[in-house]
Protein backbone atom coordinates (compact mmCIF):
# COMPACT_ATOMS: atom_id res chain seq x y z
CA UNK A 1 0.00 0.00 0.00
CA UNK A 2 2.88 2.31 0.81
CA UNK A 3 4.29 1.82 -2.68
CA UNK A 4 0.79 2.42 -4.14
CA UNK A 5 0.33 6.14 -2.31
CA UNK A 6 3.76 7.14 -3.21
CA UNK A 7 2.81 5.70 -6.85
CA UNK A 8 -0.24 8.16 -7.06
CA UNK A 9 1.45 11.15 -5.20
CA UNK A 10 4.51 11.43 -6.84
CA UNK A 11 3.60 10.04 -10.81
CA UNK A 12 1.78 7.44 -12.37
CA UNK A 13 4.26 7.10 -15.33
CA UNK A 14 4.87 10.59 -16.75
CA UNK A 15 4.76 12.60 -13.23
CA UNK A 16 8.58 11.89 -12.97
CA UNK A 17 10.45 14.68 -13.52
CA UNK A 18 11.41 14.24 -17.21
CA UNK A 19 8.67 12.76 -18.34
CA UNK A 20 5.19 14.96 -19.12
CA UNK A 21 1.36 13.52 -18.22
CA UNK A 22 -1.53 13.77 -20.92
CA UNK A 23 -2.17 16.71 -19.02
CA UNK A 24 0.53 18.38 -20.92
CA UNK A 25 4.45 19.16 -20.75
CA UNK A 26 4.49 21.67 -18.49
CA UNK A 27 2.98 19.76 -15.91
CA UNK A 28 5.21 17.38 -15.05
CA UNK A 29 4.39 16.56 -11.88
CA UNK A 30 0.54 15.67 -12.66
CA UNK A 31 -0.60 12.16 -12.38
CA UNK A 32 -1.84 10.53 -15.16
CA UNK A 33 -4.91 8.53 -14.54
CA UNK A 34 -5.10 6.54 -17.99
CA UNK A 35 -1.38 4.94 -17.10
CA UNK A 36 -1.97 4.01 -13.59
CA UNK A 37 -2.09 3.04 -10.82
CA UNK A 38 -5.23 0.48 -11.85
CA UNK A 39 -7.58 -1.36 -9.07
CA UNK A 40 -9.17 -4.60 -9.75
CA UNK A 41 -12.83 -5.11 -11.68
CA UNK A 42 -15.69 -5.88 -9.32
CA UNK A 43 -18.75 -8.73 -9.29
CA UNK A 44 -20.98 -5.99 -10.74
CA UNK A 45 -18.67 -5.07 -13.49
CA UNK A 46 -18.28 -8.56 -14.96
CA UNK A 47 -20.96 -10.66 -16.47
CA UNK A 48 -21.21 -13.30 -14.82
CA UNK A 49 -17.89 -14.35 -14.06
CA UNK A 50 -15.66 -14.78 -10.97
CA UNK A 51 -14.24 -11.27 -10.46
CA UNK A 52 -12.17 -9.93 -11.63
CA UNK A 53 -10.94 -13.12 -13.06
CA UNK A 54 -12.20 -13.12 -17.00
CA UNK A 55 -10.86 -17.00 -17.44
CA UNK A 56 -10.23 -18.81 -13.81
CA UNK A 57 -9.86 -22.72 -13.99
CA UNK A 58 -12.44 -25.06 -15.23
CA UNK A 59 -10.62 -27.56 -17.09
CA UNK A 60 -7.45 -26.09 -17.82
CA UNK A 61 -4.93 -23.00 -16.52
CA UNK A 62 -4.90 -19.92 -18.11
CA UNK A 63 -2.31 -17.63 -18.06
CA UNK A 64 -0.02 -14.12 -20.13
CA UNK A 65 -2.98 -13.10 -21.70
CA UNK A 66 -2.79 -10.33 -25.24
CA UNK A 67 -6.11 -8.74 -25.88
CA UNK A 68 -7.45 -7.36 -28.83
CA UNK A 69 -10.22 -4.36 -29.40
CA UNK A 70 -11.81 -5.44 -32.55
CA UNK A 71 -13.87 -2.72 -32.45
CA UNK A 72 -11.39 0.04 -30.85
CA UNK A 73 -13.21 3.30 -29.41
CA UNK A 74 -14.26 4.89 -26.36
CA UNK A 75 -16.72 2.25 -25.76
CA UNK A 76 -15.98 -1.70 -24.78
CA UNK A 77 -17.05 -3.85 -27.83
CA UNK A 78 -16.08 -6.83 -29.60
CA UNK A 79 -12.92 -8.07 -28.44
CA UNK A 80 -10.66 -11.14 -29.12
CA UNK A 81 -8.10 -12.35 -26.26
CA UNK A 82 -5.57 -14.73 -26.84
CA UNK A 83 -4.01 -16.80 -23.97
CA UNK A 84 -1.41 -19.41 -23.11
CA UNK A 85 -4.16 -22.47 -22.14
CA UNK A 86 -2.18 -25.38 -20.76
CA UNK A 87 -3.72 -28.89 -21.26
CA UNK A 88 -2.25 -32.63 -19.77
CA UNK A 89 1.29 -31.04 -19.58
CA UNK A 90 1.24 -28.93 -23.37
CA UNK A 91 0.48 -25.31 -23.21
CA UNK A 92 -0.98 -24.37 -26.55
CA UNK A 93 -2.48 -20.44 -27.82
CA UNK A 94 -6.20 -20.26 -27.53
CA UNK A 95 -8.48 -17.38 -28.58
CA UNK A 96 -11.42 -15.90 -26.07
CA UNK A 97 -14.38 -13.48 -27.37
CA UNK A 98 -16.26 -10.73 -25.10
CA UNK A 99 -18.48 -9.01 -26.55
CA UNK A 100 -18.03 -5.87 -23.78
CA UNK A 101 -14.25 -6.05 -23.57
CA UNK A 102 -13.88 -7.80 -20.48
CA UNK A 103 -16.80 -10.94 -20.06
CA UNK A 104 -15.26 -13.44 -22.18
CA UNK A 105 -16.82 -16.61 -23.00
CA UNK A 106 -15.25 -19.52 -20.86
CA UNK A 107 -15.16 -21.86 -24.30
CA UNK A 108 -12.62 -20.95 -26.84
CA UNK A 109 -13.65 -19.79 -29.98
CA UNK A 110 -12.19 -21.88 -31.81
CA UNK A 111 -12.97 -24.68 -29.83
CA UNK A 112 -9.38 -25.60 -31.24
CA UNK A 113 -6.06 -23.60 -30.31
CA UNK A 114 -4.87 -21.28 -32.46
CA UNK A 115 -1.35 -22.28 -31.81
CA UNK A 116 0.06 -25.72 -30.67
CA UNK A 117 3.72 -26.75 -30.90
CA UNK A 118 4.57 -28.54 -33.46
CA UNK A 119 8.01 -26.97 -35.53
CA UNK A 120 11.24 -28.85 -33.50
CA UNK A 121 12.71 -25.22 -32.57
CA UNK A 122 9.66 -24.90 -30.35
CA UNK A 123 10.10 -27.48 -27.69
CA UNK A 124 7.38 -29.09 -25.91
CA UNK A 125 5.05 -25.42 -25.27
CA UNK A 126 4.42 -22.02 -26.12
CA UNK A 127 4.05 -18.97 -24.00
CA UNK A 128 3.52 -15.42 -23.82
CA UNK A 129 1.67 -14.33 -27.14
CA UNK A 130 1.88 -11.13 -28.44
CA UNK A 131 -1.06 -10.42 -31.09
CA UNK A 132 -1.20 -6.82 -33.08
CA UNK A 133 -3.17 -5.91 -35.83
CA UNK A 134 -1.14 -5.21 -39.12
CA UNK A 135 -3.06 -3.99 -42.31
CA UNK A 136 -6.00 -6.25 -42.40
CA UNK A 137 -3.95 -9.31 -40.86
CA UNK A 138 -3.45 -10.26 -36.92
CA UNK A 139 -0.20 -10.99 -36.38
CA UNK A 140 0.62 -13.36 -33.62
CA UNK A 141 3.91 -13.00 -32.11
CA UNK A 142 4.69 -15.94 -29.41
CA UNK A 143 7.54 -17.28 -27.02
CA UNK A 144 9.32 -20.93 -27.44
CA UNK A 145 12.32 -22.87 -26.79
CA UNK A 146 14.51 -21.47 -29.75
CA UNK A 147 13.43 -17.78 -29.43
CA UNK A 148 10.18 -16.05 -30.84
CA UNK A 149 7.71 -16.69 -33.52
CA UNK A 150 5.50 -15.03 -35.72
CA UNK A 151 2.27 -16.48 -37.07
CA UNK A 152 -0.20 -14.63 -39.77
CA UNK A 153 -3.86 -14.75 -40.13
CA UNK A 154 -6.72 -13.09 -42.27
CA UNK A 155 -9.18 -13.96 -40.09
CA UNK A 156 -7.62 -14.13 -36.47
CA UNK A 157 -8.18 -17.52 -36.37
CA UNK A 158 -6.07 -19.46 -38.82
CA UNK A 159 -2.76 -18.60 -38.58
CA UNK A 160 0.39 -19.24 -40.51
CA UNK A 161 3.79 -19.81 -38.98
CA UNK A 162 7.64 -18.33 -40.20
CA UNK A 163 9.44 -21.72 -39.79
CA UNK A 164 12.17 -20.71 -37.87
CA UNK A 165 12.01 -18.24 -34.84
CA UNK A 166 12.70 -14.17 -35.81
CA UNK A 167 14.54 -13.73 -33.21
CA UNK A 168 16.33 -16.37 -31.14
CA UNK A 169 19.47 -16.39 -28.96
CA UNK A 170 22.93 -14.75 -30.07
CA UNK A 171 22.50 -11.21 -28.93
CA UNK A 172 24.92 -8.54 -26.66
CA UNK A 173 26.48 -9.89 -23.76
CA UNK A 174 23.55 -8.75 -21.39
CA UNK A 175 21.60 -11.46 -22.70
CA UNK A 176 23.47 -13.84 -21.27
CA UNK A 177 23.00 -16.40 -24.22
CA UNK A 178 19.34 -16.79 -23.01
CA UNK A 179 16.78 -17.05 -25.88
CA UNK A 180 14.43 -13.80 -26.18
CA UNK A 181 10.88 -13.79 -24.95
CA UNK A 182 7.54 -12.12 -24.40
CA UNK A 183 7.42 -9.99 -27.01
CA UNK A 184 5.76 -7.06 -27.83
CA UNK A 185 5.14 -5.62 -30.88
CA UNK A 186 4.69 -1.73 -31.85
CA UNK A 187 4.22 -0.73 -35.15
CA UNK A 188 5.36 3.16 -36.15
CA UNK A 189 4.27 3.40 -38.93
CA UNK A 190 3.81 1.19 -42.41
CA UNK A 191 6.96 -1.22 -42.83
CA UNK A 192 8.88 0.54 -39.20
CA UNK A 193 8.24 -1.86 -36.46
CA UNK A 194 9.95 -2.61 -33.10
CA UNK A 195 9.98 -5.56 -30.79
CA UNK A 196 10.52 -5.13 -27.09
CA UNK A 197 11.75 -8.64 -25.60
CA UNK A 198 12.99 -10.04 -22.49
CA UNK A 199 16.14 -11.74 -22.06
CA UNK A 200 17.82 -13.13 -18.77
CA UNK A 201 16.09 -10.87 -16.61
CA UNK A 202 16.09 -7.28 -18.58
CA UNK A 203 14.34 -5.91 -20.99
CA UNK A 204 15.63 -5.24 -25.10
CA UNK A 205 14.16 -3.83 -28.02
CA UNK A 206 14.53 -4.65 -32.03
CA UNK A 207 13.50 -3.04 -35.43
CA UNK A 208 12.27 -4.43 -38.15
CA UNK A 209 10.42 -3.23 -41.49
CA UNK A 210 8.67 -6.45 -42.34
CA UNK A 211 7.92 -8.27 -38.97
CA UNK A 212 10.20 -11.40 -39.82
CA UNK A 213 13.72 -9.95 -40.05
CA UNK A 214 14.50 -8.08 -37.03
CA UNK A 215 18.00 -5.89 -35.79
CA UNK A 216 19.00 -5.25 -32.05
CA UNK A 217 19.01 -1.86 -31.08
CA UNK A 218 22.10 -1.15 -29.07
CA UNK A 219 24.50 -2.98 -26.95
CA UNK A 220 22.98 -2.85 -23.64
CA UNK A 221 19.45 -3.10 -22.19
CA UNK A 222 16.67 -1.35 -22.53
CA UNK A 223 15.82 -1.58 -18.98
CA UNK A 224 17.07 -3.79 -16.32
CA UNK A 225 15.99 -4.58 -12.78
CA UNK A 226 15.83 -1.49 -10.31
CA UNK A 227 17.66 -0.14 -7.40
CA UNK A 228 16.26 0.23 -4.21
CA UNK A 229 18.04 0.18 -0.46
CA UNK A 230 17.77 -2.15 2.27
CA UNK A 231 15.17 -0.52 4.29
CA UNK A 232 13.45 -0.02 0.83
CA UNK A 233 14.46 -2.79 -1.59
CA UNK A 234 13.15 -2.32 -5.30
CA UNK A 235 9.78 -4.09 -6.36
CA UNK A 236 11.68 -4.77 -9.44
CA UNK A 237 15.15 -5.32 -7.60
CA UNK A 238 15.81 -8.69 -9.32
CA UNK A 239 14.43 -9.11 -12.94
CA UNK A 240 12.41 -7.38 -15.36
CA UNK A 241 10.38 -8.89 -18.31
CA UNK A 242 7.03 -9.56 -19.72
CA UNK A 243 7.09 -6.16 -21.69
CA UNK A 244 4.09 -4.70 -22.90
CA UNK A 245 3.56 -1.45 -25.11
CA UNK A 246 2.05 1.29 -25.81
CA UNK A 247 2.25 4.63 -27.90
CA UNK A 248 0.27 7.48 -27.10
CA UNK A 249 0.90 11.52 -27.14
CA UNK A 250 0.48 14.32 -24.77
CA UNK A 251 -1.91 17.27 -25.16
CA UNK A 252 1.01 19.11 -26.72
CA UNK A 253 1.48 16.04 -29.58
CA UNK A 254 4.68 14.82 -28.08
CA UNK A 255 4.90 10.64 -28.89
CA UNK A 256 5.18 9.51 -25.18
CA UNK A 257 6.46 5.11 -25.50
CA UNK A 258 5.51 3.59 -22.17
CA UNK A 259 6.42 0.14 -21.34
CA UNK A 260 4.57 -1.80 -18.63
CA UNK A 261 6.22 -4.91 -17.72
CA UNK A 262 6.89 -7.68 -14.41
CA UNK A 263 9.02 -6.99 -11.87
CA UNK A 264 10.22 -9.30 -9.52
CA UNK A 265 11.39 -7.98 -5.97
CA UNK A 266 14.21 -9.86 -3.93
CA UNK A 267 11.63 -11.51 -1.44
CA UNK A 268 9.65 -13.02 -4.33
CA UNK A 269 7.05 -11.06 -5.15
CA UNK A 270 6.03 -9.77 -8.23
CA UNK A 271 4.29 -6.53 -9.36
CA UNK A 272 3.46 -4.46 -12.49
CA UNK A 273 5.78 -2.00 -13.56
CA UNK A 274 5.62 0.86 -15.92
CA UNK A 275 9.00 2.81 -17.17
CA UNK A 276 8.46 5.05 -20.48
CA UNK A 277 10.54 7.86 -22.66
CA UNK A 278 9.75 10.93 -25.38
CA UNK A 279 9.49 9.39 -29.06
CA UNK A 280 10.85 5.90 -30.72
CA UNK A 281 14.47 5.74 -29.23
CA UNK A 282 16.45 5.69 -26.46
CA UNK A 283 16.33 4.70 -22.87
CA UNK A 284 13.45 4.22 -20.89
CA UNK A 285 12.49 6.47 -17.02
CA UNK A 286 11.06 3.81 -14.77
CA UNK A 287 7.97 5.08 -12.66
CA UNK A 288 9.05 5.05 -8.69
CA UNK A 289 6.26 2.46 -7.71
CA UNK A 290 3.88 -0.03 -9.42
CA UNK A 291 1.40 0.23 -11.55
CA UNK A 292 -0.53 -2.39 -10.00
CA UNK A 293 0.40 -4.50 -6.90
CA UNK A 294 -1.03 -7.32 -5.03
CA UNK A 295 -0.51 -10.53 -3.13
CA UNK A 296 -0.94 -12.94 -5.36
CA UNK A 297 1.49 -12.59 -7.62
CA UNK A 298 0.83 -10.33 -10.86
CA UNK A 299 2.54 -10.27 -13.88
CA UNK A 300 2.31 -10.56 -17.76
CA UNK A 301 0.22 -7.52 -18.52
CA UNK A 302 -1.80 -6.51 -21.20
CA UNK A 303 -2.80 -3.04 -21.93
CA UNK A 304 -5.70 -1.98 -23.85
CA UNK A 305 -6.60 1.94 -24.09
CA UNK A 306 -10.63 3.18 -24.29
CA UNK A 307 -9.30 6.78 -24.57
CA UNK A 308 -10.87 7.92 -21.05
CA UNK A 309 -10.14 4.91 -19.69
CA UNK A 310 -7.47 1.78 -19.51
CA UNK A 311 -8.13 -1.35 -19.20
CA UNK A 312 -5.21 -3.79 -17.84
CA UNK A 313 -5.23 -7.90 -18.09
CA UNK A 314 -2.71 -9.71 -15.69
CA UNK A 315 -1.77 -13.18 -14.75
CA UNK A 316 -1.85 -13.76 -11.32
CA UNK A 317 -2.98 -16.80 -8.66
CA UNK A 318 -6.57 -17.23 -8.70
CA UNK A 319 -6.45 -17.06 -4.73
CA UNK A 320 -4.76 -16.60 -1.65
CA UNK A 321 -4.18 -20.52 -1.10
CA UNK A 322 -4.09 -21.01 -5.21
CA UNK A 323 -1.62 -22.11 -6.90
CA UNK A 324 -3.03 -22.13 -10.34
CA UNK A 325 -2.82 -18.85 -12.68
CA UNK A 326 -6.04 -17.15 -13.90
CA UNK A 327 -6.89 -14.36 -15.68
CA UNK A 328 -8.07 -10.92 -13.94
CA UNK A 329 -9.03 -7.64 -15.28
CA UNK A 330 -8.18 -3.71 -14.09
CA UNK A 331 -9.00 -0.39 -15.01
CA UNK A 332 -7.62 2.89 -14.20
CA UNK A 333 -8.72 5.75 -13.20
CA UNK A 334 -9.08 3.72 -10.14
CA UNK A 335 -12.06 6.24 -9.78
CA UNK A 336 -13.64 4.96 -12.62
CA UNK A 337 -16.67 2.02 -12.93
CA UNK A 338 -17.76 -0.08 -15.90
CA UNK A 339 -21.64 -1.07 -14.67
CA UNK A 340 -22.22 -4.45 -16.63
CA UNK A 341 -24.65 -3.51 -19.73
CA UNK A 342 -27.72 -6.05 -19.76
């Protein structure tokens, strides 16, 4: 709770010093309400689901979710989320449909996952998928053994793999030799596209102008774990990772990059950070204090902007004597409530 106060009195993201809010740049020190800090859904915010779990067990976990706004806009509409689903010992990609942007169906739709392994650089599972919209295709960017993948679709249901991973193992020194994972995907413009990864415990970032070939940026990390003190050690003191991103401007049109991601705290824990910069390059400002915190173990989160609102999807235990992952659901302003639409 401490962490949280400090988190909304000093900045939600952009309040740090150089860094401006959506209020505008020369208001640094403002809090910004659509970044953070987010609270939990309610019972009467969800249709009739577990809150503020959107998928909690029934025959299978489900964990690092991606969402997509099929019909993006102030309102919550149609909206496609795509999830690691694991099943007698294989996780696979499945693909979940709300119609309000948060009370998803508990079957798959496909009844079928989208994604199963079956290319020998993937191993025995796949994990933390990353799906954008590109042109009038989803692409569907996902973590193995060897590296990442990328899979195509037309329809956001079929999907086409690259055979080999776009990015596997062989980077700077930081990366320890450790395959990349978790991606996420950011798209600039028409062929200028970047990929923020993890990789033994930090975050990197790549460019690419077709999606398949992608370039390093840099020799160090984008972001690595934070430093705290020993009365005060860092939520985030021991590994970063599970990057997601988003692209948005202040009121004076400058491109603001934040990057939400896991970080994992020297006694265990876990919590959602949020670091960002001004514009495409360079080195990101982490935010003093989480995003979101709790104790049951948050992490892998998905952002997904309403313009007056946020809505943030997170992995975390499905109780406090749970041991299985589940699905749960935020929204920030913390002020702010989503009554369930009959």
């Amino acid at each position: 709770m401490k962490r949280e106060l400090a988190f909304l009195a000093t900045c939600s993201l952009l309040g740090c010093a150089t860094l401006a809010g959506e209020a505008g740049d020369s208001d640094a020190e403002r809090p910004n309400a659509l970044a953070g800090p987010f609270r939990l859904l309610g019972k009467s915010e969800i249709d009739g689901l577990d809150a503020p779990y959107v998928l909690n067990k029934k025959f299978s976990d489900f964990r690092e979710p991606t969402v997509l706004d099929l019909d993006p806009g102030e309102s919550l509409g149609a909206t496609a989320l795509y999830a690691v689903v694991t099943v007698t010992g294989v996780s696979h990609i499945e693909r979940f449909l709300a119609a309000d942007g948060r009370s998803f169906d508990v079957e798959p739709n496909p009844v079928a996952p989208v994604l199963s392994p079956d290319l020998a650089w993937e191993g025995a599972g796949l994990d933390a998928p990353e799906a954008a919209r590109v042109g009038s295709e989803t692409w569907l960017y996902y973590s193995a053994e060897g590296g990442i993948g990328l899979s195509r679709s037309t329809d956001g249901v079929s999907f086409e793999k690259q055979p080999a991973p776009v990015l596997a193992a062989g980077g700077s020194t930081w990366e320890g030799g450790k395959a990349p994972r978790a991606p996420a995907f950011l798209e600039l413009g028409p062929g200028e596209y970047r990929l923020f990864y993890e990789a033994n415990g930090q975050i990197g970032e790549a460019r690419s102008n077709d999606g398949v070939a992608w370039e390093r940026i840099g020799d160090a990390p984008l972001l690595g774990p934070g430093q705290g003190s020993a009365d005060e050690p860092a939520f985030d003191g021991v590994a970063v990772g599970d990057p997601e991103v988003w692209r948005t401007r202040t009121a004076e049109g400058r491109v603001v990059t934040r990057v939400y991601y896991t970080g994992r705290s020297p006694d265990g824990s876990s919590a959602i950070g949020l670091a960002a910069r001004y514009g495409d390059s360079g080195k990101l400002t982490r935010a003093p204090a989480p995003a979101f915190a709790g104790t049951r173990g948050p992490r892998s989160p998905a952002v997904v902007p309403h313009g007056s609102f946020t809505l943030l999807f997170l992995t975390e235990r499905a109780g406090p004597n749970d041991d299985y992952p589940a699905i749960a659901v935020g929204i920030a302003p913390a002020t702010r409530t989503l009554p369930v639409e009959k």
